[in-house]
C-alpha atoms as a PDB file:
ATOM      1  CA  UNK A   1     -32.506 -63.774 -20.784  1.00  0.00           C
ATOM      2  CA  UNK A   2     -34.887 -64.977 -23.316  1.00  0.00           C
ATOM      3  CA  UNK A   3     -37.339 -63.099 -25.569  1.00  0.00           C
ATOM      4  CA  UNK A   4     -39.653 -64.404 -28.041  1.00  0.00           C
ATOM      5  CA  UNK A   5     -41.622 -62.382 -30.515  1.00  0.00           C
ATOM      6  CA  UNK A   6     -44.521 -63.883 -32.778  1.00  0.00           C
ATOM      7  CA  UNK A   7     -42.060 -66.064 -34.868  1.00  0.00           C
ATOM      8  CA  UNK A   8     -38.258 -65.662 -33.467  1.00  0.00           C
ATOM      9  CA  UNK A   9     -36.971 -66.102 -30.238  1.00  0.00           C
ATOM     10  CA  UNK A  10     -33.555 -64.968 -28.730  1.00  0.00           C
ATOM     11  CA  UNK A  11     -31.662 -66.654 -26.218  1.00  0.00           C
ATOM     12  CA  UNK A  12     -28.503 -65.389 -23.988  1.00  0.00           C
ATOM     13  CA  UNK A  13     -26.076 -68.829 -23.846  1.00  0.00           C
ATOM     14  CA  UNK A  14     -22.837 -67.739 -22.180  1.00  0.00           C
ATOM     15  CA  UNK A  15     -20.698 -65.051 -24.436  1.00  0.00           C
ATOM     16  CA  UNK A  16     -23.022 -65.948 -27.262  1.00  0.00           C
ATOM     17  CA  UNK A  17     -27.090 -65.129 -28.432  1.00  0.00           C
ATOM     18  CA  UNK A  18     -28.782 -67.501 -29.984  1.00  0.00           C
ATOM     19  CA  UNK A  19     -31.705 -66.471 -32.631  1.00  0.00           C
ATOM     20  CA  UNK A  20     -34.075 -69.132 -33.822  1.00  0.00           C
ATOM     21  CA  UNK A  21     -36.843 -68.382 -35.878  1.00  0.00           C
ATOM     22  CA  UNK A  22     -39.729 -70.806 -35.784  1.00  0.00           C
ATOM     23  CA  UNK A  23     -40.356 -70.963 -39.462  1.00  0.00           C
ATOM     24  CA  UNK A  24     -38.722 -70.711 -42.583  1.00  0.00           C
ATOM     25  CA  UNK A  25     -36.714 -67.673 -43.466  1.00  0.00           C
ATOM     26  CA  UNK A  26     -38.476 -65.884 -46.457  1.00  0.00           C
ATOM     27  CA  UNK A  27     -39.162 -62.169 -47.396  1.00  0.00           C
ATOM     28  CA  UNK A  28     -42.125 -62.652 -45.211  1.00  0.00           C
ATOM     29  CA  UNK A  29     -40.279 -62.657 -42.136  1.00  0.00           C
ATOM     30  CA  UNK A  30     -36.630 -61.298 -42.989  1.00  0.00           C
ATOM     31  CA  UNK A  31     -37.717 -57.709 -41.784  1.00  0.00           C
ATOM     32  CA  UNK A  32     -38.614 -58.688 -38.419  1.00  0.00           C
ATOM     33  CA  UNK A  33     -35.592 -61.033 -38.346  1.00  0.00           C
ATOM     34  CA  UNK A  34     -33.064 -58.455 -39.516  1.00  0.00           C
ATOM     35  CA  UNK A  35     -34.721 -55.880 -36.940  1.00  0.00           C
ATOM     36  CA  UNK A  36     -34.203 -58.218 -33.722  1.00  0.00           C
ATOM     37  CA  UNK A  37     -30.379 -59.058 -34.590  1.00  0.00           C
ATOM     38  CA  UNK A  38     -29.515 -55.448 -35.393  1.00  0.00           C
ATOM     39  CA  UNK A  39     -30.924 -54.958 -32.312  1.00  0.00           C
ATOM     40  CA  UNK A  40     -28.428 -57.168 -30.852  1.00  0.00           C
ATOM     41  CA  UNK A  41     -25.605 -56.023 -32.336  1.00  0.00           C
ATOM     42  CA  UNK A  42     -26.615 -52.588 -31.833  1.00  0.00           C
ATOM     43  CA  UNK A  43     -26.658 -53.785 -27.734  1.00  0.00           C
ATOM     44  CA  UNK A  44     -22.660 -55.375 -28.208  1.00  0.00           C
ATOM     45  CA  UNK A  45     -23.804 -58.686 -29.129  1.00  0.00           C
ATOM     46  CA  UNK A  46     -20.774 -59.816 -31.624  1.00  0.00           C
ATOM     47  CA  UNK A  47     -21.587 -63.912 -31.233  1.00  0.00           C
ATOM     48  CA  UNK A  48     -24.697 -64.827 -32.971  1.00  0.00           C
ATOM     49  CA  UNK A  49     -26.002 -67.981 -33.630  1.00  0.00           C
ATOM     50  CA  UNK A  50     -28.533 -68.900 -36.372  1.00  0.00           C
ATOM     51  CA  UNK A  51     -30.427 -71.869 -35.235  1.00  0.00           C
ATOM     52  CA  UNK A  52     -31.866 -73.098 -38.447  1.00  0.00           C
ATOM     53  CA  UNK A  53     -33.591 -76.343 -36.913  1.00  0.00           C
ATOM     54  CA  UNK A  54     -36.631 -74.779 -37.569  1.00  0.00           C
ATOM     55  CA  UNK A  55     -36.264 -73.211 -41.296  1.00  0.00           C
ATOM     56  CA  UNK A  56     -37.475 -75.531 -44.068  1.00  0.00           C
ATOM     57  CA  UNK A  57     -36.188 -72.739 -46.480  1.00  0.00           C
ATOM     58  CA  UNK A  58     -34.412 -69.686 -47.312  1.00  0.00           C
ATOM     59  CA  UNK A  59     -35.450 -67.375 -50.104  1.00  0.00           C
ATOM     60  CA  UNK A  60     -33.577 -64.932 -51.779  1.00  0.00           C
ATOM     61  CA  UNK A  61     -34.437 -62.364 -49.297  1.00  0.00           C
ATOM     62  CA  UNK A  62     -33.352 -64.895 -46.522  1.00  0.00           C
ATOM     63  CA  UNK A  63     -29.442 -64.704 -48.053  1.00  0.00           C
ATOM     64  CA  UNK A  64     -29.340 -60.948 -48.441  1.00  0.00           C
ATOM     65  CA  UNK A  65     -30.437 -60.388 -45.074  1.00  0.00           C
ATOM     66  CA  UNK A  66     -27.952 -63.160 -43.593  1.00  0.00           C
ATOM     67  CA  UNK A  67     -25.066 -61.268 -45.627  1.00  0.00           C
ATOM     68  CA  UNK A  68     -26.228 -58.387 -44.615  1.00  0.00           C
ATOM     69  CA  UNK A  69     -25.860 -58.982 -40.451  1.00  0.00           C
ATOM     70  CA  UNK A  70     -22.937 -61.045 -41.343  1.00  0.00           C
ATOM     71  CA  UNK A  71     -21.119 -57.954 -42.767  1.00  0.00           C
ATOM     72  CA  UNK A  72     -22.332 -55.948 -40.303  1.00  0.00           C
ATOM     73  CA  UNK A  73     -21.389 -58.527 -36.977  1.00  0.00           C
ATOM     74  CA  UNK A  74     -18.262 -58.478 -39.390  1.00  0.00           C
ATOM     75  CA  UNK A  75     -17.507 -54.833 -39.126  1.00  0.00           C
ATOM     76  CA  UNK A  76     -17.513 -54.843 -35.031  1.00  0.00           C
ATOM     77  CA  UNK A  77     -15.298 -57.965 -34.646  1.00  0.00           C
ATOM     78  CA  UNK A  78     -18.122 -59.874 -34.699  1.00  0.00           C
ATOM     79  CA  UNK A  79     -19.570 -63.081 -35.922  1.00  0.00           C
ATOM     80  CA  UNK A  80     -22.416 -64.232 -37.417  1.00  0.00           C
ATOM     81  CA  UNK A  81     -22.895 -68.485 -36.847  1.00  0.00           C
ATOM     82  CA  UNK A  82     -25.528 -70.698 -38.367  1.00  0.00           C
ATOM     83  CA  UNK A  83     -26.309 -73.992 -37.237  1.00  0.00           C
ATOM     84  CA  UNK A  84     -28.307 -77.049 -37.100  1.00  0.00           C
ATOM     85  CA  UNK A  85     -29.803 -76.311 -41.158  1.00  0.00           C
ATOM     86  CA  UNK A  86     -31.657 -79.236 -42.871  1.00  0.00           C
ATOM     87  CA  UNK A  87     -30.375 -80.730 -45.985  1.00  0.00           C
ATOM     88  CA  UNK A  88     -32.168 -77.975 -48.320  1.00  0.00           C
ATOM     89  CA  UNK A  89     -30.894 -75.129 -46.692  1.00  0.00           C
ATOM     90  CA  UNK A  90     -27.280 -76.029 -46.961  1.00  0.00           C
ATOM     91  CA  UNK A  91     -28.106 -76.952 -50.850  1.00  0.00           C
ATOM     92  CA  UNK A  92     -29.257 -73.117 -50.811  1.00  0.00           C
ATOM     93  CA  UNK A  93     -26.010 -72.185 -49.757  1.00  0.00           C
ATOM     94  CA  UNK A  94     -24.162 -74.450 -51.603  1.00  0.00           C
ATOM     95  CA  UNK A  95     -25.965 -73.691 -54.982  1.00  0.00           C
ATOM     96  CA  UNK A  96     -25.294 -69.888 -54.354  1.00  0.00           C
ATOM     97  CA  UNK A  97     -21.512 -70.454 -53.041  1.00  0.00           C
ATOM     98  CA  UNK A  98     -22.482 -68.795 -49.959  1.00  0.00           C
ATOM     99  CA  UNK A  99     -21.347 -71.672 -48.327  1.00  0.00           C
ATOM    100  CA  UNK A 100     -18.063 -70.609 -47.583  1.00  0.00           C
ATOM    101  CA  UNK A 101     -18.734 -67.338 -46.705  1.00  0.00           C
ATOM    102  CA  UNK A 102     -21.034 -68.018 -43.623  1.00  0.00           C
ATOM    103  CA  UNK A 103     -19.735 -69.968 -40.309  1.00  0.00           C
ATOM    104  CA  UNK A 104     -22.187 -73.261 -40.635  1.00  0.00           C
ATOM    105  CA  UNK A 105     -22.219 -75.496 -37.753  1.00  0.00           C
ATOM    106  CA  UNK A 106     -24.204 -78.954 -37.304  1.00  0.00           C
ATOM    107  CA  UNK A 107     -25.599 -77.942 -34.014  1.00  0.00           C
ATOM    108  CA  UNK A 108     -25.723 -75.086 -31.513  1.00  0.00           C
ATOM    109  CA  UNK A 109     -23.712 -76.742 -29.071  1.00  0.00           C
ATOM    110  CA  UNK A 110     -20.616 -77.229 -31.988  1.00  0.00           C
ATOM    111  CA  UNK A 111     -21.223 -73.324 -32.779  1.00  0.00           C
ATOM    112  CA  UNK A 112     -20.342 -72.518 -29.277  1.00  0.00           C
ATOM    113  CA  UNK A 113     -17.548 -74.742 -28.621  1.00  0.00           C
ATOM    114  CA  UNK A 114     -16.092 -73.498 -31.713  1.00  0.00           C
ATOM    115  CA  UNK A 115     -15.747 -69.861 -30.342  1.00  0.00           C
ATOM    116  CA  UNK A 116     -15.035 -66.844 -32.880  1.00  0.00           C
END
Protein backbone atom coordinates (compact mmCIF):
# COMPACT_ATOMS: atom_id res chain seq x y z
CA UNK A 1 0.00 0.00 0.00
CA UNK A 2 1.38 3.30 -0.85
CA UNK A 3 -0.17 6.80 -0.70
CA UNK A 4 1.30 10.00 -1.56
CA UNK A 5 -0.19 13.38 -0.88
CA UNK A 6 1.25 16.76 -2.37
CA UNK A 7 4.52 16.57 -0.26
CA UNK A 8 4.58 13.14 1.95
CA UNK A 9 4.21 9.80 0.96
CA UNK A 10 3.48 6.62 3.11
CA UNK A 11 4.63 3.31 2.48
CA UNK A 12 3.48 -0.25 4.09
CA UNK A 13 7.15 -2.29 4.47
CA UNK A 14 6.36 -5.48 6.38
CA UNK A 15 5.16 -4.78 10.24
CA UNK A 16 6.37 -1.25 9.72
CA UNK A 17 5.05 2.31 7.67
CA UNK A 18 7.33 4.29 6.34
CA UNK A 19 6.58 8.28 6.03
CA UNK A 20 8.85 10.38 3.89
CA UNK A 21 8.20 13.79 3.26
CA UNK A 22 9.70 15.25 0.12
CA UNK A 23 10.92 18.45 1.61
CA UNK A 24 12.11 19.85 4.63
CA UNK A 25 10.10 19.62 7.78
CA UNK A 26 9.04 23.23 8.81
CA UNK A 27 5.80 24.82 10.27
CA UNK A 28 4.82 24.95 6.69
CA UNK A 29 4.24 21.42 6.37
CA UNK A 30 4.14 19.94 10.07
CA UNK A 31 0.20 20.12 10.00
CA UNK A 32 -0.23 17.99 7.12
CA UNK A 33 2.60 15.75 8.40
CA UNK A 34 1.23 15.36 11.92
CA UNK A 35 -2.37 14.73 10.28
CA UNK A 36 -1.18 11.66 7.99
CA UNK A 37 0.78 9.82 10.97
CA UNK A 38 -2.05 10.31 13.46
CA UNK A 39 -3.85 8.89 10.92
CA UNK A 40 -1.73 5.94 11.11
CA UNK A 41 -1.62 5.43 14.46
CA UNK A 42 -5.16 6.09 14.77
CA UNK A 43 -5.44 2.82 12.03
CA UNK A 44 -2.89 0.49 14.63
CA UNK A 45 0.17 1.53 13.00
CA UNK A 46 2.74 1.40 16.16
CA UNK A 47 6.16 1.14 13.75
CA UNK A 48 6.85 4.32 12.04
CA UNK A 49 9.64 5.28 10.21
CA UNK A 50 10.79 8.87 9.48
CA UNK A 51 12.68 8.84 6.30
CA UNK A 52 14.53 12.07 6.51
CA UNK A 53 16.58 11.60 3.13
CA UNK A 54 14.65 14.20 1.85
CA UNK A 55 14.54 17.02 4.77
CA UNK A 56 17.30 19.64 4.49
CA UNK A 57 15.85 21.01 7.85
CA UNK A 58 13.76 20.89 10.81
CA UNK A 59 12.33 23.95 12.47
CA UNK A 60 11.09 24.35 15.73
CA UNK A 61 7.72 23.28 14.73
CA UNK A 62 9.37 20.17 13.03
CA UNK A 63 10.62 18.91 16.84
CA UNK A 64 7.34 19.58 18.59
CA UNK A 65 5.46 17.75 16.15
CA UNK A 66 8.08 14.72 16.10
CA UNK A 67 7.71 14.69 20.09
CA UNK A 68 4.47 14.98 19.80
CA UNK A 69 3.72 11.48 17.56
CA UNK A 70 6.58 10.09 19.41
CA UNK A 71 4.66 10.40 22.74
CA UNK A 72 1.73 9.50 21.27
CA UNK A 73 3.20 6.05 19.14
CA UNK A 74 4.69 5.94 22.80
CA UNK A 75 1.45 5.69 24.63
CA UNK A 76 0.10 2.55 22.38
CA UNK A 77 3.35 0.49 22.60
CA UNK A 78 4.44 2.09 19.79
CA UNK A 79 7.44 3.57 18.14
CA UNK A 80 8.31 6.37 16.40
CA UNK A 81 11.90 5.74 14.08
CA UNK A 82 13.80 8.30 12.09
CA UNK A 83 16.25 7.54 9.61
CA UNK A 84 18.53 8.34 6.87
CA UNK A 85 18.85 12.48 8.27
CA UNK A 86 21.65 14.62 6.69
CA UNK A 87 24.36 16.03 8.77
CA UNK A 88 22.19 19.28 9.79
CA UNK A 89 19.35 17.56 10.95
CA UNK A 90 21.11 15.39 13.42
CA UNK A 91 23.05 18.78 14.58
CA UNK A 92 19.27 19.93 15.20
CA UNK A 93 18.83 17.18 17.39
CA UNK A 94 21.95 17.17 18.89
CA UNK A 95 21.95 20.99 19.70
CA UNK A 96 18.43 20.53 21.34
CA UNK A 97 19.40 17.08 23.20
CA UNK A 98 16.63 15.51 21.44
CA UNK A 99 18.98 13.21 20.26
CA UNK A 100 18.54 10.69 22.70
CA UNK A 101 15.10 10.82 23.00
CA UNK A 102 14.16 9.82 19.34
CA UNK A 103 15.15 6.23 17.73
CA UNK A 104 17.68 7.64 14.81
CA UNK A 105 18.76 5.19 12.34
CA UNK A 106 21.30 5.69 9.28
CA UNK A 107 18.96 4.16 6.83
CA UNK A 108 15.49 2.65 6.49
CA UNK A 109 16.67 -0.69 5.99
CA UNK A 110 18.81 -0.45 9.69
CA UNK A 111 15.36 0.99 11.20
CA UNK A 112 13.67 -2.16 10.25
CA UNK A 113 16.14 -4.68 11.09
CA UNK A 114 16.37 -3.07 14.35
CA UNK A 115 12.68 -3.92 15.27
CA UNK A 116 10.93 -2.07 18.36
Amino acid sequence: METMTSQIETTKVGASTVVTPRESLTYKNCEEFQNIVSALIGQHQHQIIIDGRAMALMDSKALETLLYLHDRLKERGGVLKIAALNAVCRDILIATRFINTFHIYQDIQEAIRMGT
